[in-house]
Protein backbone atom coordinates (compact mmCIF):
# COMPACT_ATOMS: atom_id res chain seq x y z
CA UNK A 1 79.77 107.20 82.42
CA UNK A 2 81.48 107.61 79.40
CA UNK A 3 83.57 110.88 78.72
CA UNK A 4 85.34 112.19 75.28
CA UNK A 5 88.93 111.56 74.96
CA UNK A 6 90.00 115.42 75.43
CA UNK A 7 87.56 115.27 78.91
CA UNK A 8 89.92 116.93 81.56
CA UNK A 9 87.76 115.08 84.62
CA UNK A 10 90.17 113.64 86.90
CA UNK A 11 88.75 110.45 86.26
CA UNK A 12 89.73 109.70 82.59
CA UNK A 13 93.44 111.66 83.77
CA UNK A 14 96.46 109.13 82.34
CA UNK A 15 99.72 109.44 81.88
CA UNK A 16 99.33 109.76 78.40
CA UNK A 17 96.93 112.23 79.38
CA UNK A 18 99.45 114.27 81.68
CA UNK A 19 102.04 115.28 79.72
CA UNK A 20 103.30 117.91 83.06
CA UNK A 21 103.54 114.47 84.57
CA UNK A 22 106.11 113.41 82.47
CA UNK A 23 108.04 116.46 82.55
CA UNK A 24 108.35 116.16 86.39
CA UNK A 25 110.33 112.76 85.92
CA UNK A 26 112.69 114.32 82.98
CA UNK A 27 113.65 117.36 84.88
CA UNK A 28 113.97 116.39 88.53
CA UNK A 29 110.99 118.17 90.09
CA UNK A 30 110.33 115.92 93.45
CA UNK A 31 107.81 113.51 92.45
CA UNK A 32 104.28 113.93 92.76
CA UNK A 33 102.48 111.70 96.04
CA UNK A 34 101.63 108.01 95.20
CA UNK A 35 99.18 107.54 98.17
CA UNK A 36 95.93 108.84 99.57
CA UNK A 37 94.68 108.54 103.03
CA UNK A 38 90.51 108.54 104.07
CA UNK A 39 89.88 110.02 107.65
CA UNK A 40 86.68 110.54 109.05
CA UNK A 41 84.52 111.31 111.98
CA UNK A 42 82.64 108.62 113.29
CA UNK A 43 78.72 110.23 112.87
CA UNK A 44 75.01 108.94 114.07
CA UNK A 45 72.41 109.96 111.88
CA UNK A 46 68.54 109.79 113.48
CA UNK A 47 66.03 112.10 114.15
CA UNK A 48 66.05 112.40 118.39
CA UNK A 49 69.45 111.00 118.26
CA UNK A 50 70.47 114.05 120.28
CA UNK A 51 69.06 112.73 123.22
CA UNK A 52 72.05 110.81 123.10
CA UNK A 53 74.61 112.90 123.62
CA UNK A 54 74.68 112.28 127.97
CA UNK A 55 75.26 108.68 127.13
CA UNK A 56 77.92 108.92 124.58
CA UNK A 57 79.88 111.58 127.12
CA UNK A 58 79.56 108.78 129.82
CA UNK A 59 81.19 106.54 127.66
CA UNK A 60 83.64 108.81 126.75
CA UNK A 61 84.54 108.69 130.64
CA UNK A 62 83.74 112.59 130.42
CA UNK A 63 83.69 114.55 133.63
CA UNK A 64 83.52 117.91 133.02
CA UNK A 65 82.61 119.30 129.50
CA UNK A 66 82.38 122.16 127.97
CA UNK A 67 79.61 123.01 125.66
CA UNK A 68 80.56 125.63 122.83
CA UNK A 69 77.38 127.68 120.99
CA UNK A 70 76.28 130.88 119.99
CA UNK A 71 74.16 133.20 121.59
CA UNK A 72 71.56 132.38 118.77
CA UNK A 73 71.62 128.76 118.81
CA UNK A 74 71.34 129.20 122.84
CA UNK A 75 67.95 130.04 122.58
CA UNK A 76 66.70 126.85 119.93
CA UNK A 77 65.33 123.66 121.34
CA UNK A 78 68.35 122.14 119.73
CA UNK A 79 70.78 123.71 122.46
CA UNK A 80 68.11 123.11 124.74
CA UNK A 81 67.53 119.33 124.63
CA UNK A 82 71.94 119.13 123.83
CA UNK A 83 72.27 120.48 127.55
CA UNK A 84 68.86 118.09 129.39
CA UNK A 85 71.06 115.15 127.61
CA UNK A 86 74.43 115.85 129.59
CA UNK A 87 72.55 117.49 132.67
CA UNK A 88 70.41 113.51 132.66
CA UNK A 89 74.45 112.02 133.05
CA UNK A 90 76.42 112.90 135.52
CA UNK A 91 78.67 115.12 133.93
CA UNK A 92 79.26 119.04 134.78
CA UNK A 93 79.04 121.17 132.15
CA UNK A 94 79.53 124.95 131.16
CA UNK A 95 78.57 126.56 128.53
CA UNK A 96 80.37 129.20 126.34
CA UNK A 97 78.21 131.14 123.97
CA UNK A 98 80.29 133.78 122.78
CA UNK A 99 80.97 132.24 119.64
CA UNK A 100 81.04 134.73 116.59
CA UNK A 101 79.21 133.73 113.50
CA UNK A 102 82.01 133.80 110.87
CA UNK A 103 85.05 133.40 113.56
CA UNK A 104 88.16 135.85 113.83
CA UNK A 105 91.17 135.55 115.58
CA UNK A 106 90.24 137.37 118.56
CA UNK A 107 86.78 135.23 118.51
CA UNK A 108 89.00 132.02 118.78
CA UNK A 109 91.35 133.31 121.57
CA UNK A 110 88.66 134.68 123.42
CA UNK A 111 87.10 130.92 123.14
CA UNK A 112 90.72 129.42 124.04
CA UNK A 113 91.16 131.43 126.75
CA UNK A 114 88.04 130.48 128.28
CA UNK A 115 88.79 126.41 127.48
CA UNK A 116 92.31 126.95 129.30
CA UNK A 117 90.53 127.82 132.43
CA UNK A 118 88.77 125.33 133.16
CA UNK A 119 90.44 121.68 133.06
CA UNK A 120 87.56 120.17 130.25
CA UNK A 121 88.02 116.91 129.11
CA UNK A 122 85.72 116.82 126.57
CA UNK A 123 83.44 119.00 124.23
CA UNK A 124 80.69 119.44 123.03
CA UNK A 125 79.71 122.06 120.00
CA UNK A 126 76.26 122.85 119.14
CA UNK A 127 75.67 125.36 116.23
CA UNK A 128 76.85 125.81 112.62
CA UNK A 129 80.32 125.51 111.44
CA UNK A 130 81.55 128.86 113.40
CA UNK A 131 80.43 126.76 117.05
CA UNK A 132 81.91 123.70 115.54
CA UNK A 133 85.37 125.00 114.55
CA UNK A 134 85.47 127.44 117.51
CA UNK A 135 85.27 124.39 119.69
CA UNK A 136 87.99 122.24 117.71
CA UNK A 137 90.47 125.57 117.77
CA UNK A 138 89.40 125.78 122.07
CA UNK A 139 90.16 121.91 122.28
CA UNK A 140 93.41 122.29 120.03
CA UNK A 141 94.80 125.01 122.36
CA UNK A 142 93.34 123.95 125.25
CA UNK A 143 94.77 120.65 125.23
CA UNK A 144 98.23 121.95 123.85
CA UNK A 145 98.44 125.06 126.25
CA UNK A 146 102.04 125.41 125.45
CA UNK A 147 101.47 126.65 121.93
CA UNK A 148 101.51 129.94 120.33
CA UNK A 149 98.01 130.70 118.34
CA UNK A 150 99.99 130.94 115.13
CA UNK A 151 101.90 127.78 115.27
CA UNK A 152 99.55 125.69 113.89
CA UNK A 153 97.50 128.39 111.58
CA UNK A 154 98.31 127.88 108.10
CA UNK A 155 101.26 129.13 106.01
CA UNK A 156 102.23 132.27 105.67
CA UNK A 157 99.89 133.62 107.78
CA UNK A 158 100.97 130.88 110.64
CA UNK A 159 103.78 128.54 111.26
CA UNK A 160 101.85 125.96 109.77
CA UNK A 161 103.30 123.34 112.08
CA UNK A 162 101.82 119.87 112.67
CA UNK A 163 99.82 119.44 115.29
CA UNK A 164 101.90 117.61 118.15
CA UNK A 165 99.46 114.66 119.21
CA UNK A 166 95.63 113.84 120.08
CA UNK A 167 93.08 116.18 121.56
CA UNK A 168 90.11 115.85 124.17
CA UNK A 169 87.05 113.91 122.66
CA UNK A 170 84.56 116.99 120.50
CA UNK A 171 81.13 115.63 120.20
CA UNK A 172 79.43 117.89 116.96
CA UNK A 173 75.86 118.58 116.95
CA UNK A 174 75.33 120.70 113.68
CA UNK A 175 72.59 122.73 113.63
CA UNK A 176 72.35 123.29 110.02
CA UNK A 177 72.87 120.98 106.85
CA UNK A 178 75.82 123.19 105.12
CA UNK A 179 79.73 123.17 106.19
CA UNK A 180 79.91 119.51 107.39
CA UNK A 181 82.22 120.60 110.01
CA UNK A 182 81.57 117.60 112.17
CA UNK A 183 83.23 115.33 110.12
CA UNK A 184 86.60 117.51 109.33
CA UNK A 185 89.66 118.64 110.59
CA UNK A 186 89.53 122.07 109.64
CA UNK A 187 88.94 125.12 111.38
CA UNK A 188 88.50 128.49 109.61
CA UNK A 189 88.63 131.79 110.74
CA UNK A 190 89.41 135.47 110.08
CA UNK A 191 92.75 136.85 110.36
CA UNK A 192 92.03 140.43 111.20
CA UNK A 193 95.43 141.98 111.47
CA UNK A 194 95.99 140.37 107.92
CA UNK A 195 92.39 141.02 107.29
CA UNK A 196 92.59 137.51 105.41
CA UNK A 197 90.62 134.20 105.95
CA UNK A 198 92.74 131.08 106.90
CA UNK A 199 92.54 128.56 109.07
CA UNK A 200 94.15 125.23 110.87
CA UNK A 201 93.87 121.72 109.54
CA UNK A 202 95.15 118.29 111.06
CA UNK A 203 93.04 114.96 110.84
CA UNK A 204 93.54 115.82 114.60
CA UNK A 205 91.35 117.61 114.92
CA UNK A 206 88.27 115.92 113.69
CA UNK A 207 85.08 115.60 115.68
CA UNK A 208 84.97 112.03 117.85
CA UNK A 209 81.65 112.11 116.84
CA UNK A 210 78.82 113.85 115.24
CA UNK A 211 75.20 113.38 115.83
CA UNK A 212 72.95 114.52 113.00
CA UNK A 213 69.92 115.19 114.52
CA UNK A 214 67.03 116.82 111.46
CA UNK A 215 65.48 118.08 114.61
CA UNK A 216 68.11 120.20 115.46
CA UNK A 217 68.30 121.81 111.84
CA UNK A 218 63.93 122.39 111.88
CA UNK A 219 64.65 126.01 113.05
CA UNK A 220 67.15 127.01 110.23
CA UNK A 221 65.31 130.36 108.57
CA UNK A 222 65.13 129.92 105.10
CA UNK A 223 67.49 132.35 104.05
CA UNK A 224 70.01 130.09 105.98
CA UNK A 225 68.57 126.61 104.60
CA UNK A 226 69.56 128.21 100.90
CA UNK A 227 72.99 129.32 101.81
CA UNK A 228 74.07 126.46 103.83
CA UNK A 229 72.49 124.08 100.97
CA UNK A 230 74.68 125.77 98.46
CA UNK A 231 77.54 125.51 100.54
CA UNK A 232 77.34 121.70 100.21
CA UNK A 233 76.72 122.05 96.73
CA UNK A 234 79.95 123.89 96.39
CA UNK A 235 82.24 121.26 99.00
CA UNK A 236 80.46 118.15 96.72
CA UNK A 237 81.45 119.85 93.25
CA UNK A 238 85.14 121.14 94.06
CA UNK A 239 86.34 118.27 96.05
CA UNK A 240 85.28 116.11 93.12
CA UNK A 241 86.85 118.65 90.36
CA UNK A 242 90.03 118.79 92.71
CA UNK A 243 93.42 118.31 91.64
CA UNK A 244 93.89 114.28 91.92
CA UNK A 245 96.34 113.27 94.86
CA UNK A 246 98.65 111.86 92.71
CA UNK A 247 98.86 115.23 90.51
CA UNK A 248 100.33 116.91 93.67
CA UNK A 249 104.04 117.62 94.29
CA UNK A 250 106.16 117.09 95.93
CA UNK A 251 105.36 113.76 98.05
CA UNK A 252 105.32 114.21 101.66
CA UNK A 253 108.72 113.41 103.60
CA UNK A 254 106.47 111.43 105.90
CA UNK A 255 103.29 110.32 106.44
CA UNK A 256 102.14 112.71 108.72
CA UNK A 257 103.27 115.47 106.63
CA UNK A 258 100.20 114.57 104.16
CA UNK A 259 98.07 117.58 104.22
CA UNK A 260 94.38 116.80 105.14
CA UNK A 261 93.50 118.47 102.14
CA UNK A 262 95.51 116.20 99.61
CA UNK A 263 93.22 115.63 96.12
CA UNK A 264 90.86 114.22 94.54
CA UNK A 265 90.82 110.24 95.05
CA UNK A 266 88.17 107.23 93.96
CA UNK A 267 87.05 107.02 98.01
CA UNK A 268 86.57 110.99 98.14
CA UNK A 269 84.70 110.84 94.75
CA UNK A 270 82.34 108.11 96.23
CA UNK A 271 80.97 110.71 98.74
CA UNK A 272 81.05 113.69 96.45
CA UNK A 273 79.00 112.25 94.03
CA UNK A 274 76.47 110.83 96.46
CA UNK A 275 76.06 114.25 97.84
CA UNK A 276 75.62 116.06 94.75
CA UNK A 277 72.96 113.42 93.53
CA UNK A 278 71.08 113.78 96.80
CA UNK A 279 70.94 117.49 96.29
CA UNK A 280 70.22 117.29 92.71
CA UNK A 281 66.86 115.25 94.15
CA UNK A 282 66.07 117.38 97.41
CA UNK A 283 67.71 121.02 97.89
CA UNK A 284 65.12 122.44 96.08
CA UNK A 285 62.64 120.69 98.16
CA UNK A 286 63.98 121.06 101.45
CA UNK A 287 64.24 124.57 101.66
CA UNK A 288 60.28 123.75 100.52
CA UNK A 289 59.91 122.82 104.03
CA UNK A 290 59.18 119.26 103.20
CA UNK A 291 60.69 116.59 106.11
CA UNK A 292 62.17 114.07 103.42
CA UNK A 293 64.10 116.08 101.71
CA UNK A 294 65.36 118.01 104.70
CA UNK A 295 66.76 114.51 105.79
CA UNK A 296 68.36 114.07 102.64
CA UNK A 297 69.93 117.24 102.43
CA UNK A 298 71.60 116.47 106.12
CA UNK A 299 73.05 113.51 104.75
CA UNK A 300 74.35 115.16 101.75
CA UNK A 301 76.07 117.85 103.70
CA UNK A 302 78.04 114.76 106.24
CA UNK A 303 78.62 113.50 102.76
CA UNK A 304 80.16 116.02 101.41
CA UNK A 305 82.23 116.94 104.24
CA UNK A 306 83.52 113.86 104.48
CA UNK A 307 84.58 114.13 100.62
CA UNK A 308 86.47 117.64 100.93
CA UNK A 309 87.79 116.94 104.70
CA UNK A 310 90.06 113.97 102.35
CA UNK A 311 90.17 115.89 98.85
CA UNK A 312 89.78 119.66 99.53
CA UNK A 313 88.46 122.38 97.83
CA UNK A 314 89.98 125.23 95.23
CA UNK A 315 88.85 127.83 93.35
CA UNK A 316 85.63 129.08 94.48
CA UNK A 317 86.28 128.83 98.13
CA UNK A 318 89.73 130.13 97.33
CA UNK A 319 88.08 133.46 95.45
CA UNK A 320 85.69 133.69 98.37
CA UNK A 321 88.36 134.57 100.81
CA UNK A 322 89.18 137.75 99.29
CA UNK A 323 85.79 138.83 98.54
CA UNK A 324 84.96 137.95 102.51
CA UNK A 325 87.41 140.05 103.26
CA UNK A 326 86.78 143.05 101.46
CA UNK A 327 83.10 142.85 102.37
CA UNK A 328 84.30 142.90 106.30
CA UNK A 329 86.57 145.84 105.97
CA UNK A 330 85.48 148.33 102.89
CA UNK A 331 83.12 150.20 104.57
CA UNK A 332 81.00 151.42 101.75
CA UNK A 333 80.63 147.69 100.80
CA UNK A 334 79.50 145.58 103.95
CA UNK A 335 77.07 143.74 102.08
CA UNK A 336 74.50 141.78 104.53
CA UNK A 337 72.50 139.03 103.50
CA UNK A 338 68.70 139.08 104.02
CA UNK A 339 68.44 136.84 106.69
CA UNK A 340 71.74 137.06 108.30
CA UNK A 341 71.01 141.00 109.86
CA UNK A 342 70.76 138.93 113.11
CA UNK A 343 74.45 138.24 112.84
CA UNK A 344 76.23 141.35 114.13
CA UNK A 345 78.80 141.36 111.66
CA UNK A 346 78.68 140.86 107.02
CA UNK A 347 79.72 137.63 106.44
């Protein structure tokens, strides 16, 4: 497409353009990165394709998993046919279902401490975001028992520090078509002694795979189908509007140091823009009820997580935080969503 000079999209930015840019060379400010790197999960997309799961555990060379939910999603046929897959293979499995829609710290450690206990190596998380980061932050710990919680939370909440080496293998089955969890290495949760939302983020961390499954999403209310839709609509639109990689100082010491959330590139762009033109076509539609669009509107959300997980997000997300917070804690506020009473907790 063609854009007017003065456009500030990322994608007509030049040098010319940047005139900040320039300053940082004149003045000695480190210099901004040069490189971008694209990480993903490796996801199955298929209608059934949960049926699956057993299989891809015995390939794994799983032996004992454990299977990380809610006590809502327990009681779906999703959970149900995730656990007659693994119980088919012969793999032993527990479940943990005291995941908290909308994690907190103590939600997480109560989920770690449960992981530590029982020598897992591998899991499975079947849910929404909250089951799917709960079981990357159990895996994280689990694996790395040695750790303090807060060493690899985010700065200046947490330590911030870099996540020492690989985890056990996470198979993601979302449950809805929103946070696109399953292909990221983020984990977010609620800091309640800061009463602040943060979170941990390594490529890590990422799902070994994720199996989008439409038939695991076909008893999302519709209350949830809107919210989770525009909560692709918002990952698709602010990883595209990001900050470009190369606008972003100073350039990691090393590789590794590369933050999973690192700009805007031309890969990260590819899968933003696919998303939003998908839901452009079918959000409406899907929460409609109609099977097509549905579809469509899974793919859009492994889209767009795929384009965030590399690029990141900004200001919306980052002015949600606060407003999350507030909600949780000012008692004359603790707005509820119609639909979400089921919860136990504003969101």
């Amino acid at each position: 497409a063609e854009h007017a000079r003065a456009c500030p999209c990322h994608a007509c930015a030049t040098p010319a353009g940047r005139p900040h840019a320039l300053r940082r060379a004149s003045t000695g400010v480190p210099a901004a990165d040069y490189a971008f790197e694209m990480a993903s999960s490796t996801v199955r997309f298929g209608r059934g394709v949960t049926r699956e799961l057993g299989m891809d555990l015995e390939a794994l060379g799983a032996t004992s998993v454990l299977l990380v939910t809610d006590v809502g999603v327990r009681e779906t046929p999703a959970f149900t046919r995730a656990l007659a897959s693994i119980d088919a293979s012969s793999i032993r499995c527990d479940v943990y279902d005291r995941v908290r829609v909308e994690p907190t710290d103590a939600s997480m450690l109560d989920a770690i401490s449960f992981a530590r206990a029982g020598s897992y190596d591998a899991y499975v998380a079947v849910g929404g975001g909250s089951a799917i980061d709960t079981a990357k932050a159990a895996n994280l710990y689990a694996t790395h028992a040695g750790a303090d919680f807060l060493d690899f939370v985010n700065a200046p909440i947490g330590r911030g520090l870099p996540v020492p080496g690989p985890v056990r293998p996470l198979i993601a089955l979302p449950t809805t078509a929103g946070t696109g969890s399953e292909t990221t290495g983020v984990a977010i949760f609620d800091h309640e002694p800061t009463r602040a939302k943060t979170g941990i983020g390594s490529r890590l961390l990422r799902p070994t795979l994720g199996l989008i499954d439409v038939e695991s999403m076909s008893t999302m209310p519709r209350s949830v189908a809107i919210s989770s839709g525009l909560d692709v609509l918002c990952h698709a639109l602010e990883s595209f509007t990001a900050l470009p990689y190369d606008q972003r100082t100073p350039a990691p010491a090393r590789p590794e140091l590369r933050p999973a959330y690192q700009g805007s590139n031309p890969i990260s762009d590819v899968w933003a823009l696919s998303s939003l033109r998908a839901i452009a076509e079918s959000f409406e539609r899907a929460v409609g009820g109609e099977p097509g669009a549905q579809e469509a509107m899974a793919v859009a959300a492994t889209c767009a997580g795929i384009g965030f997980g590399n690029a990141g997000v900004h200001l919306p997300h980052g002015m949600s935080y606060p407003v999350s917070g507030l909600n949780k804690w000012l008692p004359h506020v603790r707005y509820t969503q119609p639909g979400y009473e089921h919860v136990g907790a504003p969101i």
